[in-house]
C-alpha atoms as a PDB file:
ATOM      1  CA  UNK A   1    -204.868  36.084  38.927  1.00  0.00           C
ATOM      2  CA  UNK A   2    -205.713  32.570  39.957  1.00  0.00           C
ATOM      3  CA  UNK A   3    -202.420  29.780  39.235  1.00  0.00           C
ATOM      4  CA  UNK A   4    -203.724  26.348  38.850  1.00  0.00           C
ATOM      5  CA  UNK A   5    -201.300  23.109  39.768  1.00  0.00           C
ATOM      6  CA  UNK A   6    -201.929  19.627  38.063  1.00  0.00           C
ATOM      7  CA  UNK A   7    -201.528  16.661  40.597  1.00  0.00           C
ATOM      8  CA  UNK A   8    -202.168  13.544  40.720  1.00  0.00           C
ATOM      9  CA  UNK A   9    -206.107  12.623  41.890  1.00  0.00           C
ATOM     10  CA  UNK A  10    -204.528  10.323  44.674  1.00  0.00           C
ATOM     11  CA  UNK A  11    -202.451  12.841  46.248  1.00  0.00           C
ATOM     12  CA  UNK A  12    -205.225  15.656  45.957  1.00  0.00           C
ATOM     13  CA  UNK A  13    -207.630  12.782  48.160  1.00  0.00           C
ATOM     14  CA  UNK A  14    -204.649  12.618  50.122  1.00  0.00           C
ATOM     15  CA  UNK A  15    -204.329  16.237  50.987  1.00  0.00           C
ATOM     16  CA  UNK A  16    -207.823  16.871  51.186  1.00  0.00           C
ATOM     17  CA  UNK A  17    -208.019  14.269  53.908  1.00  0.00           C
ATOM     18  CA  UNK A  18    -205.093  15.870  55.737  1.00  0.00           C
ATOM     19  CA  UNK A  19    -206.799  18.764  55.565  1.00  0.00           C
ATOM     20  CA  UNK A  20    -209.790  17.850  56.550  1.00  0.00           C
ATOM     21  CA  UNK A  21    -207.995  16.097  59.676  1.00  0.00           C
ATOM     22  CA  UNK A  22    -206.298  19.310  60.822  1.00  0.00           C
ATOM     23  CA  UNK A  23    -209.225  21.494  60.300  1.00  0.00           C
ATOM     24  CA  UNK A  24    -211.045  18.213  62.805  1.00  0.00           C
ATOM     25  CA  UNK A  25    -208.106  18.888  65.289  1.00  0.00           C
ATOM     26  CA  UNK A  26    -208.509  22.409  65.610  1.00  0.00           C
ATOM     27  CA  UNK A  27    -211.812  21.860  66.536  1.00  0.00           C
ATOM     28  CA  UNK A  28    -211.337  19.962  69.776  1.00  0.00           C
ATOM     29  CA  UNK A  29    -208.225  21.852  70.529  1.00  0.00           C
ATOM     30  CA  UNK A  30    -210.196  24.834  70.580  1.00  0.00           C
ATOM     31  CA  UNK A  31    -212.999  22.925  72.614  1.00  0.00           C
ATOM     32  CA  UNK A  32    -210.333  21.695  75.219  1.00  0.00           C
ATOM     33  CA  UNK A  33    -208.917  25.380  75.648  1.00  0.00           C
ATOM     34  CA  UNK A  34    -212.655  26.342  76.225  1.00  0.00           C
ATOM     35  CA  UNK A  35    -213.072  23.840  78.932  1.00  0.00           C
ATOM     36  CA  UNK A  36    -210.179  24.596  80.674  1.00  0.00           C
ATOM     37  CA  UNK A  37    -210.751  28.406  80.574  1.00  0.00           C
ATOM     38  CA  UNK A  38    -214.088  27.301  82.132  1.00  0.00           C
ATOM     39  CA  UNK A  39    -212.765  25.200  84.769  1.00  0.00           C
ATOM     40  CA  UNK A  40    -214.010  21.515  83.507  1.00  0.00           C
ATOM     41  CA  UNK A  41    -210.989  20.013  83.223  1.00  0.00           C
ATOM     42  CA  UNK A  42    -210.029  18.478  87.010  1.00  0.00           C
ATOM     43  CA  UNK A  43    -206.177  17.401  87.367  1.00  0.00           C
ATOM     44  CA  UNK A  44    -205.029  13.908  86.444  1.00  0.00           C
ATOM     45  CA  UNK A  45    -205.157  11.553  89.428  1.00  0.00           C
ATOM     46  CA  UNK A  46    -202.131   8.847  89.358  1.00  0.00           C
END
């Protein structure tokens, strides 16, 4: 059985932009681990 939670509409555009955010990050985290695993990623030069 579904629950259902009454919010305000500016916090649900707020959390659905957070989410929306993380689920972005994720993405090129998981792209960066790929590259590395790959060998693209050359060491930092200072």
């Amino acid at each position: 059985m579904a629950e259902t939670v009454t919010i305000p509409k500016e916090e649900y555009k707020s959390l659905k932009k957070k989410a929306s955010f993380a689920d972005d990050v994720l993405i090129q985290l998981e792209a960066s681990l790929k590259d590395v695993e790959a060998g693209r990623i050359s060491p930092a030069v200072h």
